[in-house]
C-alpha atoms as a PDB file:
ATOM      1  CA  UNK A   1      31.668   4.074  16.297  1.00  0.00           C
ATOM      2  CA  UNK A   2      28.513   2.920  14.537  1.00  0.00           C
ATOM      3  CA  UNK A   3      28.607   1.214  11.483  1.00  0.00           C
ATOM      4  CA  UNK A   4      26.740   2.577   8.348  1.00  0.00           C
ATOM      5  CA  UNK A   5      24.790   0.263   6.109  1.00  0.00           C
ATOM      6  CA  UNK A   6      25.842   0.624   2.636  1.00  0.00           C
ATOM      7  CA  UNK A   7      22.488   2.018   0.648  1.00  0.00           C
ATOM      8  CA  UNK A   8      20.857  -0.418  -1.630  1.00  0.00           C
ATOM      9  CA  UNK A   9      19.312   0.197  -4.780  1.00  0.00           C
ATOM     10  CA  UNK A  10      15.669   0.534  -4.216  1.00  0.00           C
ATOM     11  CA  UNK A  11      12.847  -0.697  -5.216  1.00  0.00           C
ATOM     12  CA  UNK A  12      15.030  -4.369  -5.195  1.00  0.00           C
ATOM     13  CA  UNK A  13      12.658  -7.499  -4.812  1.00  0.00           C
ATOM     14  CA  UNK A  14      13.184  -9.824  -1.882  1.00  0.00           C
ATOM     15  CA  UNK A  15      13.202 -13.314  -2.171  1.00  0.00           C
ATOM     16  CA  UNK A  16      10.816 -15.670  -0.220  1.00  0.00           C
ATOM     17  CA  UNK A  17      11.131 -19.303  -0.085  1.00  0.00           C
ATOM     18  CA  UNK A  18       7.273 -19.563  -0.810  1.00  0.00           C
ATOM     19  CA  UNK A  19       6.294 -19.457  -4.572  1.00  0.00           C
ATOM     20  CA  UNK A  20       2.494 -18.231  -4.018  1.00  0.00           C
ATOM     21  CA  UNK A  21       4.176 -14.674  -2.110  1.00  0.00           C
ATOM     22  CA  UNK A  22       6.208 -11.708  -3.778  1.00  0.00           C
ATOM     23  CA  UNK A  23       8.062  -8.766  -1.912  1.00  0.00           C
ATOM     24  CA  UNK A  24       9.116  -5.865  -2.263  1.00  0.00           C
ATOM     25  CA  UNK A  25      10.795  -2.788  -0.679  1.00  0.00           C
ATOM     26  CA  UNK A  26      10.974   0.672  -1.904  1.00  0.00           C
ATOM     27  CA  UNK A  27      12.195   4.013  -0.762  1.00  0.00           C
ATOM     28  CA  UNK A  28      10.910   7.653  -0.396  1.00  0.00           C
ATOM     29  CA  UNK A  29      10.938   8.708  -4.298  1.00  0.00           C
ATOM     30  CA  UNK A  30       7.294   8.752  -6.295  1.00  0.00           C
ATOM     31  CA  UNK A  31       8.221   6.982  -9.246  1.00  0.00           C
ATOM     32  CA  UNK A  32       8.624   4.152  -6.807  1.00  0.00           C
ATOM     33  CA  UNK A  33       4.781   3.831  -6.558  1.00  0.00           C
ATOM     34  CA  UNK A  34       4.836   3.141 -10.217  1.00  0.00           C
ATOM     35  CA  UNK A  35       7.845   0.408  -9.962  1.00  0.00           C
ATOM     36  CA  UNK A  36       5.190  -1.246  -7.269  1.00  0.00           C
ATOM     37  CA  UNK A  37       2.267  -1.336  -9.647  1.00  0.00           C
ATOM     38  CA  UNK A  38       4.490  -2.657 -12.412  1.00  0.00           C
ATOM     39  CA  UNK A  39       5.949  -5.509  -9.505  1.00  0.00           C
ATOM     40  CA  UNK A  40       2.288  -6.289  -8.360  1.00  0.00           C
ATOM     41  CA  UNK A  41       1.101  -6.889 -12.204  1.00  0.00           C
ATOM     42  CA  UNK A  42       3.746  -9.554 -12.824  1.00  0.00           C
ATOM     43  CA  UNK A  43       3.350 -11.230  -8.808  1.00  0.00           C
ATOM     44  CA  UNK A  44      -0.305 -11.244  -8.841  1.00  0.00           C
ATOM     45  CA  UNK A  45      -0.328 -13.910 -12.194  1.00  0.00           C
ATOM     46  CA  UNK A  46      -3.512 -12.575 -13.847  1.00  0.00           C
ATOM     47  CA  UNK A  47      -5.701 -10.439 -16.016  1.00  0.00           C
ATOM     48  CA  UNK A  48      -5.434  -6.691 -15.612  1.00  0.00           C
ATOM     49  CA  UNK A  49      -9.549  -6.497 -14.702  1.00  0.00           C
ATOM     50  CA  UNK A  50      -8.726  -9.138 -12.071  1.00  0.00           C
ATOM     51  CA  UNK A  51      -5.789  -7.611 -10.446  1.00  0.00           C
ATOM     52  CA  UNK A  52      -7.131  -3.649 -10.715  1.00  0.00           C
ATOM     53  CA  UNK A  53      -8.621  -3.628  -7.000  1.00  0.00           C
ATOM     54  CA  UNK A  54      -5.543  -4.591  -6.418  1.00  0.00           C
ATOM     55  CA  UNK A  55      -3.472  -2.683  -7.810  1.00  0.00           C
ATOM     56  CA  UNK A  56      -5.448   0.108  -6.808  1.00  0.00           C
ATOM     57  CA  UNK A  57      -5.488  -0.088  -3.353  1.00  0.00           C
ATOM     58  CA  UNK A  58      -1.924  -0.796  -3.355  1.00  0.00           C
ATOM     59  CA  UNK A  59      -0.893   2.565  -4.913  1.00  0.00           C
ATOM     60  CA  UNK A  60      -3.528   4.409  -2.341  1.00  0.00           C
ATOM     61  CA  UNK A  61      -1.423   2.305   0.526  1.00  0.00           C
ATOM     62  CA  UNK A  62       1.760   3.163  -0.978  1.00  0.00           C
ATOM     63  CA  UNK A  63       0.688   6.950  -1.556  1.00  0.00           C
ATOM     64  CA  UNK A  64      -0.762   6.953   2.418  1.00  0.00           C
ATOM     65  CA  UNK A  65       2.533   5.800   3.691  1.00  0.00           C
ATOM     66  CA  UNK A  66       4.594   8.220   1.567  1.00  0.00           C
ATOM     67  CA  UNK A  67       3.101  10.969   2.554  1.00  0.00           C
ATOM     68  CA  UNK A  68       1.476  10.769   6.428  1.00  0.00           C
ATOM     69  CA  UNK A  69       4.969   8.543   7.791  1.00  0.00           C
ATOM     70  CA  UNK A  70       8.503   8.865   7.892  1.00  0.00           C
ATOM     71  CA  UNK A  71       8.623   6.327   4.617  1.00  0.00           C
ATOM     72  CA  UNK A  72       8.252   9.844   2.919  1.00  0.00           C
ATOM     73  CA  UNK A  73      11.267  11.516   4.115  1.00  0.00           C
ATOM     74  CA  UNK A  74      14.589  10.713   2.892  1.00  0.00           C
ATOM     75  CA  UNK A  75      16.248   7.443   3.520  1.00  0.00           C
ATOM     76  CA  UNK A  76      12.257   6.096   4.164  1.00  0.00           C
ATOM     77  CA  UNK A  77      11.520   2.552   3.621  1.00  0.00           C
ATOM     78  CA  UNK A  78       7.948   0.968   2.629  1.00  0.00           C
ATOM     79  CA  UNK A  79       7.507  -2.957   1.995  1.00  0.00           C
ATOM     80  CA  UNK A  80       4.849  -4.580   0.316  1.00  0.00           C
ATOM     81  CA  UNK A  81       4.371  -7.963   0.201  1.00  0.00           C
ATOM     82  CA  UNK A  82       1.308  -9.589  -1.679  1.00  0.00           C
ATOM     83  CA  UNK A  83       0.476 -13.600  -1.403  1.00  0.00           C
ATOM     84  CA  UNK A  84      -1.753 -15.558  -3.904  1.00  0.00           C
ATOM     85  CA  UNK A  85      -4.214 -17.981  -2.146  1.00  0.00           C
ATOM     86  CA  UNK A  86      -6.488 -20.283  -3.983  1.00  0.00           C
ATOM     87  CA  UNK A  87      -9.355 -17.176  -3.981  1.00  0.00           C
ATOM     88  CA  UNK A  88      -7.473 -14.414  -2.613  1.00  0.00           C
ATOM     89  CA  UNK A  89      -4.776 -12.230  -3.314  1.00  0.00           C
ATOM     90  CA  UNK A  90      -3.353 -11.009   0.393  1.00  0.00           C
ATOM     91  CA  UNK A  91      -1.708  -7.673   0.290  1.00  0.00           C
ATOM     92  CA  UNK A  92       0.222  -5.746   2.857  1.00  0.00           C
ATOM     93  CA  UNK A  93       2.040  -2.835   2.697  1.00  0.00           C
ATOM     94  CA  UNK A  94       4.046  -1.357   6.050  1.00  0.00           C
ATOM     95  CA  UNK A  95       5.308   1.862   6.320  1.00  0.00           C
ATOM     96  CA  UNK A  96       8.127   3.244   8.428  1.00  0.00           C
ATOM     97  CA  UNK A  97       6.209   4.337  11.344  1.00  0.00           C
ATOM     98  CA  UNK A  98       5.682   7.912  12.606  1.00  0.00           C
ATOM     99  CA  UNK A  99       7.989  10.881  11.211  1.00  0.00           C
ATOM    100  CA  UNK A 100      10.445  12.459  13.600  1.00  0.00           C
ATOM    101  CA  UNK A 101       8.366  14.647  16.272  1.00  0.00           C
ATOM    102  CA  UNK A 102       4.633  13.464  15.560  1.00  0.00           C
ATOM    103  CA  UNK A 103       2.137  10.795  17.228  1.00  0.00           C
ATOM    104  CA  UNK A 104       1.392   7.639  15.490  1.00  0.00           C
ATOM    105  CA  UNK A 105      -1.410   7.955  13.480  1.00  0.00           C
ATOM    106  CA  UNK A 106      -3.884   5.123  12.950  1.00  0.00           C
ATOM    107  CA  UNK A 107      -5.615   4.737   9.171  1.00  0.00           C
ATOM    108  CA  UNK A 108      -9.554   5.477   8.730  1.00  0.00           C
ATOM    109  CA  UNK A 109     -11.582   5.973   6.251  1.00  0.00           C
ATOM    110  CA  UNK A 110     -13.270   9.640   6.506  1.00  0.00           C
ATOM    111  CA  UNK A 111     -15.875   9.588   3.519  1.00  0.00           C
ATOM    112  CA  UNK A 112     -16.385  13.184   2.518  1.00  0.00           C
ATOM    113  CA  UNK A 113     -19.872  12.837   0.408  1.00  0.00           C
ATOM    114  CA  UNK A 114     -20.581  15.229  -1.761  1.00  0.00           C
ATOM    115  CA  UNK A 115     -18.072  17.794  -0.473  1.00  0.00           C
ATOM    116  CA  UNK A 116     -17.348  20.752  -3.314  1.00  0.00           C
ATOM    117  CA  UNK A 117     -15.114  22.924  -4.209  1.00  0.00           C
ATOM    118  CA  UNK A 118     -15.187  26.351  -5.151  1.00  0.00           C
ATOM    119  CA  UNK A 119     -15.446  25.457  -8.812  1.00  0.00           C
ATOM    120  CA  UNK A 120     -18.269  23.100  -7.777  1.00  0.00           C
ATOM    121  CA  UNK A 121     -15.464  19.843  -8.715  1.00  0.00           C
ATOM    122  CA  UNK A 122     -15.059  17.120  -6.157  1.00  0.00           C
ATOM    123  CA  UNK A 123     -12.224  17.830  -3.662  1.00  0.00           C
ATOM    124  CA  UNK A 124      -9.110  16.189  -4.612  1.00  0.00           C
ATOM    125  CA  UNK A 125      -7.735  14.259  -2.288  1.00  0.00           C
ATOM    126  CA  UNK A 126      -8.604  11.886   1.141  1.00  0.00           C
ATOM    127  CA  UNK A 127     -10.550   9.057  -0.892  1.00  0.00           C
ATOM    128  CA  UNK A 128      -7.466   6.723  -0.666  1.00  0.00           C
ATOM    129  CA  UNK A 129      -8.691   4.308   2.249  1.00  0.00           C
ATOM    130  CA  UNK A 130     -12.515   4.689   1.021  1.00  0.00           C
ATOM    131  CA  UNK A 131     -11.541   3.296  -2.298  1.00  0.00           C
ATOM    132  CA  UNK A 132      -9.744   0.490  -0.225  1.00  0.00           C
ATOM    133  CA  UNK A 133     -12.425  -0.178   1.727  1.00  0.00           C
ATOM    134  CA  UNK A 134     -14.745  -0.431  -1.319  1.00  0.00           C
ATOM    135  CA  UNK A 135     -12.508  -3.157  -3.276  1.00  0.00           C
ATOM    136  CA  UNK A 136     -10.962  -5.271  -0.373  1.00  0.00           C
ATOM    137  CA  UNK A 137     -13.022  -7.867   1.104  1.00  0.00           C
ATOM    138  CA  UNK A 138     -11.664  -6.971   4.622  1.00  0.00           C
ATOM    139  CA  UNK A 139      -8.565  -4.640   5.677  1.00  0.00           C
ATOM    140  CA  UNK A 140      -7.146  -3.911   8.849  1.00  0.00           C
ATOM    141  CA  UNK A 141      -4.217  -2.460  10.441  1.00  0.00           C
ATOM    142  CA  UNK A 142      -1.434  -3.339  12.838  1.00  0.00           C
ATOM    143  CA  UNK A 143       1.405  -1.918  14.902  1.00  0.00           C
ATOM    144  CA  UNK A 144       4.679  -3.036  14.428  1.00  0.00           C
ATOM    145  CA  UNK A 145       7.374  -3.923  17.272  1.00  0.00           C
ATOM    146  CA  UNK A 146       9.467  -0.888  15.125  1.00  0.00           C
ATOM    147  CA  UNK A 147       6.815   1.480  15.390  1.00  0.00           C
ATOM    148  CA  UNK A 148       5.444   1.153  11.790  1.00  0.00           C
ATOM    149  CA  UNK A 149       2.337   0.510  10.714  1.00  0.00           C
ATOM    150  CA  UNK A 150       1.098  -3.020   8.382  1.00  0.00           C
ATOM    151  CA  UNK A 151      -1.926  -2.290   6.425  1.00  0.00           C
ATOM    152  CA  UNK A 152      -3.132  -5.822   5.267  1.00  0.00           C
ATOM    153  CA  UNK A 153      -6.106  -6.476   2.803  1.00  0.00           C
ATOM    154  CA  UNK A 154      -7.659  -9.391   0.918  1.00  0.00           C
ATOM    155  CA  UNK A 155      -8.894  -9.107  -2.508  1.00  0.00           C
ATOM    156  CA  UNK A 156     -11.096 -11.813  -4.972  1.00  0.00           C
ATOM    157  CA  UNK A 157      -9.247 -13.163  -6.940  1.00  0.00           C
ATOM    158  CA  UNK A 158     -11.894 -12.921  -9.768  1.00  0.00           C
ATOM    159  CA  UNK A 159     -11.446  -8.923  -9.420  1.00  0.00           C
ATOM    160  CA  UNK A 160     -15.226  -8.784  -7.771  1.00  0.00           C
ATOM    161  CA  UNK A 161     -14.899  -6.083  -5.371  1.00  0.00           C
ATOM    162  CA  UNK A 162     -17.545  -5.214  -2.720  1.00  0.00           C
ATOM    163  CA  UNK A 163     -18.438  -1.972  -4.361  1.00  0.00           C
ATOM    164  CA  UNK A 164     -20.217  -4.690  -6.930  1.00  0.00           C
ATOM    165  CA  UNK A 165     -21.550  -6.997  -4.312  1.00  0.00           C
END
């Protein structure tokens, strides 16, 4: 017989024992991503022009991990955790590794430049990691011992983002 974890309510805060670091774990539903971005504004302890590369790259992460893991399907988990160092805000976001039946994937940024539609728009869609890569100061990637995937990236404080520099 296996036992069954009762479900918690999600997104639910956890604690850390360190002041400067907030965390946070969320489920499968979409509305979550907005819970996250409301969580991140009160953790990161500044002014919304400061904290928007932040908070943008955090709902790309988020989105990424909803929708190319299992953190998408029902019962999926994601945590982020962000940390606030003296000129940094640290972010990381892990997802619940690959869905049932596919490879682990690995995240890169695929610019598409100038690609069009049919209405001559911009194609919607696949800019996520470019825009992180644009306002982090550095991001990489690592594999889990679970399978999933941490996505970690550090961020000026001062909201300067590299797209600027």
């Amino acid at each position: 017989m296996t036992a069954t974890r009762p479900p918690l309510d999600l997104p639910r805060r956890i604690r850390c024992t360190d002041p400067a670091r907030g965390s946070l774990e969320c489920g499968h539903q979409l509305w979550h991503l907005k819970a996250a971005r409301s969580w991140a504004t009160h953790v990161s302890r500044t002014t919304p022009a400061c904290a928007d590369p932040l908070l943008v790259s955090l709902s790309e992460l988020h989105t990424n991990a909803l929708k190319h893991t299992a953190s998408g399907l029902p019962g999926g988990r994601v945590r982020i955790e962000i940390e606030r160092r003296r000129r940094l805000f640290l972010l990381r976001v892990t997802d619940g590794g690959p869905r049932p039946g596919a490879e682990a994937t690995v995240p890169e940024v695929c610019p598409v430049p100038g690609e069009c539609g049919a209405d001559g728009l911009l194609v919607e869609g696949g800019y996520g990691l470019a825009l992180v890569d644009a306002m982090a100061l550095y991001w990489d990637f690592t594999r889990e011992p679970d399978g999933g995937l941490m996505v970690r990236a550090a961020f000026d404080r001062s909201g300067r983002t590299r797209m600027a520099a």
